[in-house]
Protein backbone atom coordinates (compact mmCIF):
# COMPACT_ATOMS: atom_id res chain seq x y z
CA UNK A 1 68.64 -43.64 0.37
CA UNK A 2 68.23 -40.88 -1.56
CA UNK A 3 68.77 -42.16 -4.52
CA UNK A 4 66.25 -44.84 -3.02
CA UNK A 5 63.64 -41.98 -2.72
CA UNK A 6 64.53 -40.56 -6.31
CA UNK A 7 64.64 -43.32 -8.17
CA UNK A 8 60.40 -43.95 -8.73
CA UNK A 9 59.99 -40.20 -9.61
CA UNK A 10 62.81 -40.70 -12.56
CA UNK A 11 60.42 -42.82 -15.63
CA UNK A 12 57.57 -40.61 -14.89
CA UNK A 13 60.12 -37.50 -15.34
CA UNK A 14 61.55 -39.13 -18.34
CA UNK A 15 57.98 -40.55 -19.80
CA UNK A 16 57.12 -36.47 -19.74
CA UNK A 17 59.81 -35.54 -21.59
CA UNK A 18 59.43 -38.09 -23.91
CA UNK A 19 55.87 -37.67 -24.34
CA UNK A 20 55.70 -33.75 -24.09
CA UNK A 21 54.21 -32.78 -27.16
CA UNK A 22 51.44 -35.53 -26.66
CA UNK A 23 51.00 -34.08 -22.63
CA UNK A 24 50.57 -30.33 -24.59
CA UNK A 25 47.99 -31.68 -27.44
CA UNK A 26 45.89 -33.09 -23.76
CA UNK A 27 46.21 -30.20 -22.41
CA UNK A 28 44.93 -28.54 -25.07
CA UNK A 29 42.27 -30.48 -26.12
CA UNK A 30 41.01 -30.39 -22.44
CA UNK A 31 41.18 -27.01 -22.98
CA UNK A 32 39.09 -27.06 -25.94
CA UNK A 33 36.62 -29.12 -24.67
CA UNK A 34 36.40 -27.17 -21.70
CA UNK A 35 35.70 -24.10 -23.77
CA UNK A 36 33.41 -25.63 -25.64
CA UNK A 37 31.23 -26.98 -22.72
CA UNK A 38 31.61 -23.26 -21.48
CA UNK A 39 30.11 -22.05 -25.00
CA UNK A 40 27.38 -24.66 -25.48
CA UNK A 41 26.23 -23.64 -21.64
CA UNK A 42 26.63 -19.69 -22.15
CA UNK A 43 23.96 -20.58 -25.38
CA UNK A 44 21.74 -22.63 -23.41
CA UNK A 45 21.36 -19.42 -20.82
CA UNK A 46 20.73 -17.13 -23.67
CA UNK A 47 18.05 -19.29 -24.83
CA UNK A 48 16.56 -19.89 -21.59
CA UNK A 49 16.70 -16.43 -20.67
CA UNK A 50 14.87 -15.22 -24.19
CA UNK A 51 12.51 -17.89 -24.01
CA UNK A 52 11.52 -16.12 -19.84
CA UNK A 53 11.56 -12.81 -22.18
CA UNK A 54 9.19 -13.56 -24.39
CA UNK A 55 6.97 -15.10 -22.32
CA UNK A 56 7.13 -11.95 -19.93
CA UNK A 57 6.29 -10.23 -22.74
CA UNK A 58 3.52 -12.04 -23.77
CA UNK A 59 2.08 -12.29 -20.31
CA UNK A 60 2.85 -8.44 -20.13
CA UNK A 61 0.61 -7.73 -23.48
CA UNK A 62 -2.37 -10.02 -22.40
CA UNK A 63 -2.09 -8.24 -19.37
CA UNK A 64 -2.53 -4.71 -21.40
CA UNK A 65 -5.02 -6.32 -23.75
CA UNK A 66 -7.34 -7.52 -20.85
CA UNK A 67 -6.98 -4.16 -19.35
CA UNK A 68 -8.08 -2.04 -22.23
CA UNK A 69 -11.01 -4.91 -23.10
CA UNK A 70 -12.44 -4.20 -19.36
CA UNK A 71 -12.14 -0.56 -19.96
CA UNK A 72 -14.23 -0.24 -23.35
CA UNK A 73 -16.75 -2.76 -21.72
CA UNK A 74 -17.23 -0.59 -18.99
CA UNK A 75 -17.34 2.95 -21.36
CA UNK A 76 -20.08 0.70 -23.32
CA UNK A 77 -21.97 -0.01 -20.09
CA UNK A 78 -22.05 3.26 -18.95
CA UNK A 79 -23.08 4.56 -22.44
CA UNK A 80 -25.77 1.95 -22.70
CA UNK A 81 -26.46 2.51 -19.17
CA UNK A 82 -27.08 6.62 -20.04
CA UNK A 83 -28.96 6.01 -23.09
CA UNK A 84 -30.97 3.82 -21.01
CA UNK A 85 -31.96 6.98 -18.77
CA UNK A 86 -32.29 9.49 -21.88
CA UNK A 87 -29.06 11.18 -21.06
CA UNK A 88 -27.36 10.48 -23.90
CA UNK A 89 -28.98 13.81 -25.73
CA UNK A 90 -28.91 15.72 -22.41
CA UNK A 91 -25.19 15.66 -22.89
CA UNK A 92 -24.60 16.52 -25.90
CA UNK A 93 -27.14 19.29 -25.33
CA UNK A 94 -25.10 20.51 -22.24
CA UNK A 95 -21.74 20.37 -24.02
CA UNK A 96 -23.48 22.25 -27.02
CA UNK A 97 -24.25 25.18 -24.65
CA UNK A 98 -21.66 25.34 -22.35
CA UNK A 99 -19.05 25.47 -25.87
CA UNK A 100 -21.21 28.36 -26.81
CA UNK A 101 -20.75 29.93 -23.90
CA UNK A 102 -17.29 29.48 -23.86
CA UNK A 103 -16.86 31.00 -27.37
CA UNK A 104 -18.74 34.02 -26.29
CA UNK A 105 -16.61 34.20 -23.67
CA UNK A 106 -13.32 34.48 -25.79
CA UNK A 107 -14.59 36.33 -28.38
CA UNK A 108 -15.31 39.05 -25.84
CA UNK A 109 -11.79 39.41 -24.18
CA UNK A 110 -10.54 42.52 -24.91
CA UNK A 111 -7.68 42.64 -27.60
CA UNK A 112 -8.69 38.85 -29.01
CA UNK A 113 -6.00 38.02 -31.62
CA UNK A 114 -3.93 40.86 -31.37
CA UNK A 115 -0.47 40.39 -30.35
CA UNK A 116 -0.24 42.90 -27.94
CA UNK A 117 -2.49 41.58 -25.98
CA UNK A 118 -1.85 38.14 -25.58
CA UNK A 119 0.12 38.25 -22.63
CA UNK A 120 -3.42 38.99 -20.66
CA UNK A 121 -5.60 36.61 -22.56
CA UNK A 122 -7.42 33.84 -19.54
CA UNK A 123 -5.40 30.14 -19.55
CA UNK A 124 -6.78 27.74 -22.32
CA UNK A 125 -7.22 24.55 -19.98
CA UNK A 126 -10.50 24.53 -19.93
CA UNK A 127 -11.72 25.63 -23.15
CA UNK A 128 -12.91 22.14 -24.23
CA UNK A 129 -16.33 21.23 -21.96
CA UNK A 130 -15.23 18.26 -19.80
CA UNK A 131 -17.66 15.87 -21.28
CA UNK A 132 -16.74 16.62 -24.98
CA UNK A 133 -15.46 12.86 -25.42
CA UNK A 134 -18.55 11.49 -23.89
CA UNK A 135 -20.97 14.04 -26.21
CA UNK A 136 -18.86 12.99 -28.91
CA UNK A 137 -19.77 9.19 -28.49
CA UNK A 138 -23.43 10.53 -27.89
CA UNK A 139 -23.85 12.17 -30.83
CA UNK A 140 -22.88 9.22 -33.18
CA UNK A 141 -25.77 7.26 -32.10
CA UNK A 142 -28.18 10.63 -32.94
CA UNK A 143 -26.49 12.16 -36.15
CA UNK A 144 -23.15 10.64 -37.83
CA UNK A 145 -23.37 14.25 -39.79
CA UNK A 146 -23.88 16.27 -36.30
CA UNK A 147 -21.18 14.37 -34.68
CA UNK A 148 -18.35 15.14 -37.55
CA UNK A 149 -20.06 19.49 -36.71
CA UNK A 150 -19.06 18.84 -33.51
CA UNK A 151 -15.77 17.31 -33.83
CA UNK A 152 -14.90 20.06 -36.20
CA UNK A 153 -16.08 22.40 -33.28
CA UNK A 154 -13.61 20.46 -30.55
CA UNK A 155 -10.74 20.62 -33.27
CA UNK A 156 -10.97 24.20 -34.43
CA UNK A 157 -10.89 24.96 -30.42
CA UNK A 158 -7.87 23.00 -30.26
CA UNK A 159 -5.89 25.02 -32.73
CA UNK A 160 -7.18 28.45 -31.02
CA UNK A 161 -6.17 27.39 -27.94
CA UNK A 162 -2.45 26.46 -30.04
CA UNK A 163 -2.53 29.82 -30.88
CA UNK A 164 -3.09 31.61 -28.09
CA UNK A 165 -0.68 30.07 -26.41
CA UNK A 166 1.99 30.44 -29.56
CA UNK A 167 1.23 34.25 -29.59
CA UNK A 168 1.37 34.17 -25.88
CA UNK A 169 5.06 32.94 -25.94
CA UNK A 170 5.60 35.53 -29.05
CA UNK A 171 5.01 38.30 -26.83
CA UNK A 172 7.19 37.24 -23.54
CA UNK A 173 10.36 36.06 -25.58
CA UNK A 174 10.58 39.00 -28.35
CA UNK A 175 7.97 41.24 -27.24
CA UNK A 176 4.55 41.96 -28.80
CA UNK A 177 5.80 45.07 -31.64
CA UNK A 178 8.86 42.76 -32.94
CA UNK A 179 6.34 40.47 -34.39
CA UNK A 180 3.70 41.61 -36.78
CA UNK A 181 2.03 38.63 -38.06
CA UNK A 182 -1.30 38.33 -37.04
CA UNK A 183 -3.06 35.57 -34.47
CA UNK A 184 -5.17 32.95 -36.15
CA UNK A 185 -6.73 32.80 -33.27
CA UNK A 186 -10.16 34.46 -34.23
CA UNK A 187 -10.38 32.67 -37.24
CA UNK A 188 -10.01 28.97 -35.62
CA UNK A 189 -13.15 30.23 -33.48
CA UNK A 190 -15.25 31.96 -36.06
CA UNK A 191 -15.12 28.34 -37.68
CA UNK A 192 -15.81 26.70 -34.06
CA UNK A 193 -19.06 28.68 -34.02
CA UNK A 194 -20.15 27.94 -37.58
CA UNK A 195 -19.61 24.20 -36.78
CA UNK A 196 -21.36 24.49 -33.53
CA UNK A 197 -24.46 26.39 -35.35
CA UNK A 198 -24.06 23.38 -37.95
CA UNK A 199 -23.95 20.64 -35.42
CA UNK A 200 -26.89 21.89 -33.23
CA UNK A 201 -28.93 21.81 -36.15
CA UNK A 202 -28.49 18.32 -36.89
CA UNK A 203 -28.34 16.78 -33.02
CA UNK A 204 -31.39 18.52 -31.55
């Protein structure tokens, strides 16, 4: 009996011997095959996945480019919407005076541009009047000269308050007699004021 029971396993066991090296070539061929269908799928996810990345992307930027469209239309419309009511040179007026006033202001502290003192000089956050980008786009529509005075004005502010704040960290990190150049502090505001007195000429 056993030899009953044996006997149908023997040609297959004897077909695989004879036929090894064509069982190993299947093998490997399935093999290949496999890794190929593995390959060909992996590219079909990259593709699919930068294909969903792109259009993100696009979606993303049309997104950002409607956005920034609604905003300018609604600057415009206000604008329009101010010129409309005869604000447009009331605002530039009041930024005009209240940048005066804040020049005055700094040229009077005590010690103005001098090292030594810049550890007590006021903050510089609100040099700038809080409507200067809004008198800005006023003042195109009344003087394309005026407006490039008053830009000047905005800028030269800028770079005082730069300066103040450079001298300012001067002084607490190596202390105000280690360092003897001079703040150009005063200067960037003497040239403020001769803007301003330029630009109120020309937008009044």
């Amino acid at each position: 009996m056993l030899d009953g029971r044996l006997a149908p396993t023997m040609p297959l066991v004897d077909w695989l011997q004879n036929h090894s090296q064509a069982v190993q070539a299947s093998v490997a061929l399935i093999g290949v095959l496999l890794t190929a269908v593995l390959v060909v799928t992996t590219i079909g996810y990259l593709r699919a996945t930068n294909r969903i990345l792109i259009e993100s992307r696009k979606s993303r930027q049309a997104s950002e480019a409607q956005a920034s469209a609604a905003e300018r239309t609604i600057g415009l419309l206000q604008q329009q919407f101010e010129e409309q009511l005869g604000l447009g040179k009331l605002i530039v007026r009041d930024a005009i005076v209240g940048t005066r006033l804040t020049i005055e202001y700094w040229a009077s502290q005590p010690g103005f541009g001098q090292l030594a003192s810049a550890h007590g000089l006021p903050p510089t956050d609100n040099v700038l009047p809080t409507n200067w980008v809004s008198a800005l786009d006023h003042a195109r529509r009344i003087s394309s000269e005026g407006a490039t005075d008053l830009a000047l004005v905005f800028e030269n502010l800028k770079k005082m308050c730069d300066e103040v704040e450079r001298t300012r960290s001067i002084a607490e990190r190596q202390g105000a007699f280690l360092f003897r150049a001079p703040s150009r502090a005063p200067e960037f505001l003497e040239l403020a004021r001769k803007n301003l007195d330029a630009a109120e000429k020309k937008l009044n």
